[in-house]
Protein backbone atom coordinates (compact mmCIF):
# COMPACT_ATOMS: atom_id res chain seq x y z
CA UNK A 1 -4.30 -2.16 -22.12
CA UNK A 2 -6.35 -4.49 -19.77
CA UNK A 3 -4.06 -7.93 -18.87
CA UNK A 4 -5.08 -10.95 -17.16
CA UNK A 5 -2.81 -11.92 -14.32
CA UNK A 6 -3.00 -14.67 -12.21
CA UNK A 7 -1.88 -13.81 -8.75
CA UNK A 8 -1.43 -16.12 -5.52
CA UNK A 9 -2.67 -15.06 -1.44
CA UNK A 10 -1.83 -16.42 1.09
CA UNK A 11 -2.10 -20.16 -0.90
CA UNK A 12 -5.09 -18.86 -2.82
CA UNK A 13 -5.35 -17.92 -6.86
CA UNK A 14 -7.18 -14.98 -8.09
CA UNK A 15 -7.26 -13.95 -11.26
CA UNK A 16 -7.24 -9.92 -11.77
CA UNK A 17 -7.66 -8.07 -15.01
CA UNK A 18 -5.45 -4.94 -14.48
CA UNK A 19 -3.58 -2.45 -16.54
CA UNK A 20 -0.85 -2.40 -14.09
CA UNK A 21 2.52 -4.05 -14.46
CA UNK A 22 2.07 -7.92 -13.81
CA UNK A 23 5.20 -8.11 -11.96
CA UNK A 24 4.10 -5.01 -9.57
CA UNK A 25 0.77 -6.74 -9.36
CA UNK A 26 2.41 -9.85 -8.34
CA UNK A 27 4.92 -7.56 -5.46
CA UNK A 28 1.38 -6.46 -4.13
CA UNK A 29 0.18 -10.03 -3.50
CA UNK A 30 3.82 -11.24 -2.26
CA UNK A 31 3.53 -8.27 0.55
CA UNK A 32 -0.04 -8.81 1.44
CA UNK A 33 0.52 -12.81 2.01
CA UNK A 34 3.86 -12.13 3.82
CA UNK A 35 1.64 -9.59 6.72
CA UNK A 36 -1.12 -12.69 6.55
CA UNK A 37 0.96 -15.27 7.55
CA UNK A 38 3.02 -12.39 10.04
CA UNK A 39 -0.23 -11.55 11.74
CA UNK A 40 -1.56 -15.57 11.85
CA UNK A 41 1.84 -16.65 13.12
CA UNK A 42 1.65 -14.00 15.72
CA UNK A 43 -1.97 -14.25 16.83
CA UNK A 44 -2.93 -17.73 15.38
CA UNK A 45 -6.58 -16.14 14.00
CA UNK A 46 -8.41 -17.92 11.25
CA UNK A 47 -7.37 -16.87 7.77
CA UNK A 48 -10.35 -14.40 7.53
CA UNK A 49 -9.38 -12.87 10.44
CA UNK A 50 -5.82 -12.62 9.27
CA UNK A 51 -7.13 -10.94 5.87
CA UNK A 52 -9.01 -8.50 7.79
CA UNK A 53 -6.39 -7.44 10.29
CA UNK A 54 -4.24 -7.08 6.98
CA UNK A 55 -6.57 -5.24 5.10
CA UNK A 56 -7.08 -2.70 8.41
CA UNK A 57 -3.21 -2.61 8.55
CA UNK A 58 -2.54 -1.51 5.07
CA UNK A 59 -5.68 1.17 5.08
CA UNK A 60 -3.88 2.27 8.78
CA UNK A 61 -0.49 2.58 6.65
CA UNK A 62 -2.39 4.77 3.77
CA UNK A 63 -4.89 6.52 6.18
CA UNK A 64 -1.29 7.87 8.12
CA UNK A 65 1.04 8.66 4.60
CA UNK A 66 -2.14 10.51 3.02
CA UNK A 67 -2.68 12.99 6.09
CA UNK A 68 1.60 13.45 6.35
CA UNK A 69 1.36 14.15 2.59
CA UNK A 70 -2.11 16.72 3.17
CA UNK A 71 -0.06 18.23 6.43
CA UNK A 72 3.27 18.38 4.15
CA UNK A 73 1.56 19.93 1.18
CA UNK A 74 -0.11 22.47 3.96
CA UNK A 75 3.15 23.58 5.54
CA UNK A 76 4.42 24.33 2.48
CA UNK A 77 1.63 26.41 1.24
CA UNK A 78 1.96 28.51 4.38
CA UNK A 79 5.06 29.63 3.90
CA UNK A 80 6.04 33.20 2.67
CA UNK A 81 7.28 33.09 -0.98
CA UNK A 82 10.95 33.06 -0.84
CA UNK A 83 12.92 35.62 -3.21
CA UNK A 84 15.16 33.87 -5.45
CA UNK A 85 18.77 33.77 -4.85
CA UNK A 86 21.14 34.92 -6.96
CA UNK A 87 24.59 34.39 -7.72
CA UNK A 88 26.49 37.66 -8.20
């Protein structure tokens, strides 16, 4: 079921209508303002540029876990069909 949460950027509100977990929701923002104000303190860009440079980090982050998970998945497929063992 669709829920309204209210969720807080970087000193910003948005309101999102999810069916996610409101806390989990809420995690999301925390870890997205915490790289904003990370990349801003380190760089001192505007606060667009800092969203932007966050947004490119985090697809970097997914772009890297999906190909381990495609190369994992590929390794594994690969592989010669092991016999069970057995015990006695």
């Amino acid at each position: 079921m669709m829920k309204d949460v209210t969720i807080e950027i970087a000193g910003h509100e948005y309101m999102l209508r999810t069916d996610e977990d409101p806390e989990y929701v809420k995690q999301l923002a925390d870890m997205v303002t915490a790289k904003m104000l990370e990349i801003k303190r380190d760089t001192s860009v505007s606060a667009l540029d800092s969203a932007t440079m966050t947004a490119l980090d985090f697809a970097d982050r997914y772009m890297k876990e999906s190909l381990k998970k495609k190369s994992s998945s590929k390794k594994q497929s690969a592989q010669p069909a092991q016999e069970p063992t057995t015990l006695f």
